[in-house]
C-alpha atoms as a PDB file:
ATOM      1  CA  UNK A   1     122.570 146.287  -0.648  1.00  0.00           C
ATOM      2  CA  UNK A   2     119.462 148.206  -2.101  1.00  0.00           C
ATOM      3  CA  UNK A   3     118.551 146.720  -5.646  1.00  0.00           C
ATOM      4  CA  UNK A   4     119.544 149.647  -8.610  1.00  0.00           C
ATOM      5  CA  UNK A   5     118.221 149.943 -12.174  1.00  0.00           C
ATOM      6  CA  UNK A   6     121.023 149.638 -14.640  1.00  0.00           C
ATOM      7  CA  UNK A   7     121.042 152.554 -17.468  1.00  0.00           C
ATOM      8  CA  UNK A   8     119.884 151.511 -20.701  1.00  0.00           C
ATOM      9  CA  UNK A   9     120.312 153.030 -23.927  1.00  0.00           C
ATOM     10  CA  UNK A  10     118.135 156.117 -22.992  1.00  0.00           C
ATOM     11  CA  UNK A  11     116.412 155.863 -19.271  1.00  0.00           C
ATOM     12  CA  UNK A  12     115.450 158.858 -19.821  1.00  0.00           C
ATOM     13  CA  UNK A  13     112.424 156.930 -22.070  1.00  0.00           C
ATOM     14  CA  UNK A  14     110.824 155.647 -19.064  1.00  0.00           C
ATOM     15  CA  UNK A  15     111.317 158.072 -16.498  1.00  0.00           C
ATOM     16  CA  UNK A  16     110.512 161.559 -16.791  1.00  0.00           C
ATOM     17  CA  UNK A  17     110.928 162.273 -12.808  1.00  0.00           C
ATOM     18  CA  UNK A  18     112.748 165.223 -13.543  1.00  0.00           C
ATOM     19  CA  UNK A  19     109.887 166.855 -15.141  1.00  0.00           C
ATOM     20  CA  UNK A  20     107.419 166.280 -12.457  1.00  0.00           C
ATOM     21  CA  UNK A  21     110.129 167.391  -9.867  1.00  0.00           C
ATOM     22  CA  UNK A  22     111.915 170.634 -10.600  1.00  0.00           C
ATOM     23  CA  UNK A  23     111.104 173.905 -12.150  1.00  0.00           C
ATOM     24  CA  UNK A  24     112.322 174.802 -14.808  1.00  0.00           C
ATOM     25  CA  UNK A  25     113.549 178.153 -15.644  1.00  0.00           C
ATOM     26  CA  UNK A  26     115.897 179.970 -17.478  1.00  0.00           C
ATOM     27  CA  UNK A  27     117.158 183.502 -19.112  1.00  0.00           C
ATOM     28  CA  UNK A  28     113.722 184.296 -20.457  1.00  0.00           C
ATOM     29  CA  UNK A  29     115.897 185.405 -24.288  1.00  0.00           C
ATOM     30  CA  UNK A  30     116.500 181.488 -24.033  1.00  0.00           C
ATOM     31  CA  UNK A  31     113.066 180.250 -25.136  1.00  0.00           C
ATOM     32  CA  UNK A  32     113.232 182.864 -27.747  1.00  0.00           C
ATOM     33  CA  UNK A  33     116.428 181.907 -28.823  1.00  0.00           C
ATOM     34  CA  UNK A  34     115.294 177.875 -28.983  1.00  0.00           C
ATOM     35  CA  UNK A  35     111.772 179.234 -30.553  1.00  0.00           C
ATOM     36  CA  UNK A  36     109.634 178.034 -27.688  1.00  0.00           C
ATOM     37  CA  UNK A  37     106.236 179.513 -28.594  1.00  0.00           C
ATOM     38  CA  UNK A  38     105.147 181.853 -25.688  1.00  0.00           C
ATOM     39  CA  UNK A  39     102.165 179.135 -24.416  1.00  0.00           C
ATOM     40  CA  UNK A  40     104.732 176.203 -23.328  1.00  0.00           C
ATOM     41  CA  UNK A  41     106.482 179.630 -21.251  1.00  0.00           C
ATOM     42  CA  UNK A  42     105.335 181.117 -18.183  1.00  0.00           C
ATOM     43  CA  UNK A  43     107.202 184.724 -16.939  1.00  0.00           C
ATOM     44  CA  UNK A  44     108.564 184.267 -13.608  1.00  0.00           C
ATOM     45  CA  UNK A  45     110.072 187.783 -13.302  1.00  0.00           C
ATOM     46  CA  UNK A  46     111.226 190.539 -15.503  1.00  0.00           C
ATOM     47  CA  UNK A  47     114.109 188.645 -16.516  1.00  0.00           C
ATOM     48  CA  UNK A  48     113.240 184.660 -15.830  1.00  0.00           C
ATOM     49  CA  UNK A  49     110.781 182.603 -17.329  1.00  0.00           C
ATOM     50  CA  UNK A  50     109.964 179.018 -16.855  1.00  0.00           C
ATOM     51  CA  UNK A  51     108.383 175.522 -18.945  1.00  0.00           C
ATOM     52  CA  UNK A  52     104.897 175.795 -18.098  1.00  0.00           C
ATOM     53  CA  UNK A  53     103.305 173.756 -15.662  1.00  0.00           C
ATOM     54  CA  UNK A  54     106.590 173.905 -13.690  1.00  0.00           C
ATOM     55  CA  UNK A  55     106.015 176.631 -11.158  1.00  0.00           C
ATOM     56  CA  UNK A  56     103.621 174.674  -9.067  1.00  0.00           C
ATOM     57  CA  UNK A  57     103.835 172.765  -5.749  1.00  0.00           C
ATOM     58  CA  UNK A  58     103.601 169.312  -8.122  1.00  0.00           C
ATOM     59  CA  UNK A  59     104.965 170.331 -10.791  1.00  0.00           C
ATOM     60  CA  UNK A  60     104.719 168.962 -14.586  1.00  0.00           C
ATOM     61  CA  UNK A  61     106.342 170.157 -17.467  1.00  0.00           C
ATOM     62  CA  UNK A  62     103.914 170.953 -20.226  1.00  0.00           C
ATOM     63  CA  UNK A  63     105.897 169.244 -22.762  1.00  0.00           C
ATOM     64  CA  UNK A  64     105.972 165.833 -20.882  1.00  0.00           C
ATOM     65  CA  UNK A  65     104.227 163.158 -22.235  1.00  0.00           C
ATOM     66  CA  UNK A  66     103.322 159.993 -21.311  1.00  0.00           C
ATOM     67  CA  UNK A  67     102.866 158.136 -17.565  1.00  0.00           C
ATOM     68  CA  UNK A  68     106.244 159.259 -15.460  1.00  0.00           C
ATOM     69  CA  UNK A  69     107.967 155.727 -14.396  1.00  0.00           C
ATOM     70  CA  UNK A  70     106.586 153.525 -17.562  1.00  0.00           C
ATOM     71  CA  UNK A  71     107.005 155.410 -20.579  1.00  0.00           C
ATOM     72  CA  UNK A  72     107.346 158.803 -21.288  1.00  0.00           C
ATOM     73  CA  UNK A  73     108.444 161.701 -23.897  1.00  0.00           C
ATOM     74  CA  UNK A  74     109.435 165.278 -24.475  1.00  0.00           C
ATOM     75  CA  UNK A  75     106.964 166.860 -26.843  1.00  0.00           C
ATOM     76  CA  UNK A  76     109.674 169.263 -28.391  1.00  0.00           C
ATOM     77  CA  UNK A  77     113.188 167.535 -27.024  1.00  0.00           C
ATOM     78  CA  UNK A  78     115.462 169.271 -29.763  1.00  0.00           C
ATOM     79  CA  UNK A  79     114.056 172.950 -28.300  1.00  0.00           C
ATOM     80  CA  UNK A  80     114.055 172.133 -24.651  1.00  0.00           C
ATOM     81  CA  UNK A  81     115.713 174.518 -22.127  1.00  0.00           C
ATOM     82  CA  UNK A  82     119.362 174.192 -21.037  1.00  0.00           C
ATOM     83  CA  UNK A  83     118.059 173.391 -17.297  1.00  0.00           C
ATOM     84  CA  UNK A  84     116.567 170.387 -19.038  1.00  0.00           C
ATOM     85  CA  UNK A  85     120.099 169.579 -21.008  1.00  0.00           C
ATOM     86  CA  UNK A  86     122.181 169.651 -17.429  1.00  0.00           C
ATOM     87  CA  UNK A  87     120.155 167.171 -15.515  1.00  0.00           C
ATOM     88  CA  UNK A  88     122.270 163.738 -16.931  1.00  0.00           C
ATOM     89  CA  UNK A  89     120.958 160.408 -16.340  1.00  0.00           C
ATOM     90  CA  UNK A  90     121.894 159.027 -12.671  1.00  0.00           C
ATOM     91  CA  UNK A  91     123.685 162.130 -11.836  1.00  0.00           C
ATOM     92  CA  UNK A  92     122.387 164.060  -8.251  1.00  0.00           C
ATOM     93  CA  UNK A  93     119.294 165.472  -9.588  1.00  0.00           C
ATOM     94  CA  UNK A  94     118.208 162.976 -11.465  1.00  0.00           C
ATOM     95  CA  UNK A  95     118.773 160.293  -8.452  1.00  0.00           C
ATOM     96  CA  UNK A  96     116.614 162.935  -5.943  1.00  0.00           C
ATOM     97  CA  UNK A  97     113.841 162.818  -8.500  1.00  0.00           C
ATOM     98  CA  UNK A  98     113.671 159.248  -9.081  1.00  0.00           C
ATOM     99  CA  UNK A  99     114.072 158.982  -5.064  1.00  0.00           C
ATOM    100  CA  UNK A 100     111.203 161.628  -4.655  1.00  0.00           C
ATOM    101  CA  UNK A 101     108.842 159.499  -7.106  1.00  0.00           C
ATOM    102  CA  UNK A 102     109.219 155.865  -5.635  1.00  0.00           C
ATOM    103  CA  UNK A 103     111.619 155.044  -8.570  1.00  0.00           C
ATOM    104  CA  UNK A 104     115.402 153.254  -7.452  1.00  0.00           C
ATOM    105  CA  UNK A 105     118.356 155.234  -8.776  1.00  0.00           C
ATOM    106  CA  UNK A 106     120.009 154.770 -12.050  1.00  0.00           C
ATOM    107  CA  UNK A 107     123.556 152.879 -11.627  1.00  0.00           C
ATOM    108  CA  UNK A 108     125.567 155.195 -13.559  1.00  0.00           C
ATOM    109  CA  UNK A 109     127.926 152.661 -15.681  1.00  0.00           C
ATOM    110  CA  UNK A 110     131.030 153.765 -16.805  1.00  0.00           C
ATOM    111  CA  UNK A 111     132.107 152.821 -20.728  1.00  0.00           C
END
């Protein structure tokens, strides 16, 4: 049996997988709605936009701070996209980033 990080109070904290995995995008009237300022945006199409930094072969959310794996942050967490609210700590996505970045999946613990 593989060895599995138990979830603390917020994994999240020293993590951040999910923002050097997936792009994300959204409704480009979202970031206006949340009052992203246009720089932390890039347009995708007429109709889609995405976090900067996140449209790239390795991608890396402009807003991430920190080193992904030790400690990490968003830089505007209260404004970030809904693509960013849906990934949940140890659910599918998050357990193919942390797979994709050498890290051992989160054991999701039920309370």
């Amino acid at each position: 049996m593989s060895e599995r990080h138990s979830i603390p109070d917020n994994p999240c904290l020293d993590c951040g997988a999910c923002c050097v995995t997936y792009r994300v995008s959204f409704y480009w009237a979202e970031a206006d709605a949340l009052g992203l300022p246009e720089h932390l945006t890039e347009q995708l199409t007429p109709v889609y936009g995405c976090m900067a930094g996140t449209n790239r072969a390795q991608p890396r959310c402009v807003l991430l701070k920190g080193e992904v794996g030790r400690e990490v942050a968003c830089g505007d967490y209260e404004r970030r996209p809904s693509a960013c609210r849906e990934v949940q700590a140890g659910d599918d996505k998050c357990r193919k980033a942390r797979l994709r970045h050498g890290m051992l999946p989160l054991e999701v613990v039920s309370v």
